[in-house]
Protein backbone atom coordinates (compact mmCIF):
# COMPACT_ATOMS: atom_id res chain seq x y z
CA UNK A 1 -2.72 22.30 -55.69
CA UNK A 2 -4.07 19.38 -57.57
CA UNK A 3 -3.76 16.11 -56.02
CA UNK A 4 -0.83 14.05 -57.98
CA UNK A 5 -2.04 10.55 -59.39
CA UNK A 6 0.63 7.60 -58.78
CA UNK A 7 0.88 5.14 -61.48
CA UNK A 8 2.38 1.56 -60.61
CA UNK A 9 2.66 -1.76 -62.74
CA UNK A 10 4.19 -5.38 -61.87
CA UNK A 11 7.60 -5.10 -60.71
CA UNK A 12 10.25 -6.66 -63.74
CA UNK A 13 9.95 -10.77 -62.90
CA UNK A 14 12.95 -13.16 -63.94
CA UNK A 15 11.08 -15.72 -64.46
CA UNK A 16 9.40 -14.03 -66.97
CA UNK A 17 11.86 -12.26 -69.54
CA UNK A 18 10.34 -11.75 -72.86
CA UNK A 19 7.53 -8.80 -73.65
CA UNK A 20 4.79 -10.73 -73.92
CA UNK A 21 3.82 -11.21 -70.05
CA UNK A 22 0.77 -13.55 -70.97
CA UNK A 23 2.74 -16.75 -68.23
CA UNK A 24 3.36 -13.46 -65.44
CA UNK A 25 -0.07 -12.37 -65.51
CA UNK A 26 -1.47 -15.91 -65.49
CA UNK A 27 1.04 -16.59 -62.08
CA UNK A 28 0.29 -13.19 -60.83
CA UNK A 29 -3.71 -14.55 -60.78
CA UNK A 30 -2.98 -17.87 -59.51
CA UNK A 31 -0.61 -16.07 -56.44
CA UNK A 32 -2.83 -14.28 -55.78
CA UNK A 33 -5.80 -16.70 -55.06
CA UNK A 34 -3.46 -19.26 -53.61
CA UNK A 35 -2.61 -16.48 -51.28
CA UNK A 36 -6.34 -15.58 -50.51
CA UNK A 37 -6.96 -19.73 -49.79
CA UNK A 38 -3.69 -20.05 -47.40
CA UNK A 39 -4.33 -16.35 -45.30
CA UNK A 40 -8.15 -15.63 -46.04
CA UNK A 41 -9.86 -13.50 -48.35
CA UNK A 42 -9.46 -10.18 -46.03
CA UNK A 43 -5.70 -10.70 -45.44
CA UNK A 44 -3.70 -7.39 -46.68
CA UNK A 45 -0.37 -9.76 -47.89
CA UNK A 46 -2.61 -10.95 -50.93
CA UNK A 47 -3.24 -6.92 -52.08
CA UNK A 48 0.52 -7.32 -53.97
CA UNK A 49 -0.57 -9.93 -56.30
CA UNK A 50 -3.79 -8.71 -56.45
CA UNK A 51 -2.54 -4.87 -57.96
CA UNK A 52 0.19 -7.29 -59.99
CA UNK A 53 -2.60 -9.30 -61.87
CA UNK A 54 -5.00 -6.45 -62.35
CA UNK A 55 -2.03 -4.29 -63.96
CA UNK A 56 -0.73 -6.98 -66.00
CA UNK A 57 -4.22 -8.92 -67.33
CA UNK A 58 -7.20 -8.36 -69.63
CA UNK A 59 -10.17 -7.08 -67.66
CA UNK A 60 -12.03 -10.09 -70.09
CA UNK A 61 -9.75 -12.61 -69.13
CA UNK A 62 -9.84 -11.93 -65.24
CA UNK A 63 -13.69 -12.35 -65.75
CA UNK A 64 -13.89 -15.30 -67.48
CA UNK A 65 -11.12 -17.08 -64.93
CA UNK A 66 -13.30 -15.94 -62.30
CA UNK A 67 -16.24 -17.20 -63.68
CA UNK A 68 -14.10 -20.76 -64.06
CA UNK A 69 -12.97 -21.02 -60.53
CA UNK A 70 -16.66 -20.52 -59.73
CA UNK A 71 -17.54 -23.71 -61.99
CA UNK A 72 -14.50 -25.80 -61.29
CA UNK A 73 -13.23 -25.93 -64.13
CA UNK A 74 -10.19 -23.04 -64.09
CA UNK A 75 -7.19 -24.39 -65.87
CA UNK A 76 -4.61 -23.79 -63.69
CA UNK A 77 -3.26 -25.50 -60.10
CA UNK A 78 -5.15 -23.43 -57.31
């Protein structure tokens, strides 16, 4: 029996209603690192926003954001 392979994306979000989910995976990344700052980087609550973000956003962006926060200058309210 082969093993079955469970595929899982953001769950809908009303605050974000149109297709193009650009604003709900920049808010899925910023959730999740607020999350990481307020319960610590090994705390399993963050792992939500963390599968939300990676399903939703551009490996490229998710790089380059990361390398922001690492240079202080990341756009958005961390």
């Amino acid at each position: 029996m082969e093993d079955e392979i469970e595929l899982k994306t953001a769950p809908a979000d009303f605050r974000f209603p149109t297709t193009n989910q650009t604003r709900h995976c920049f808010t899925r990344y910023i959730e999740f690192h607020r999350c990481t700052t307020a319960k610590g980087e090994a705390s399993n609550d963050c792992e939500r926003f963390a599968k939300y973000y990676r399903a939703l956003c551009p490996g490229e962006w998710v790089e380059k954001w990361n390398e922001q926060r690492e240079s202080g200058t990341f756009p958005g309210p961390l």
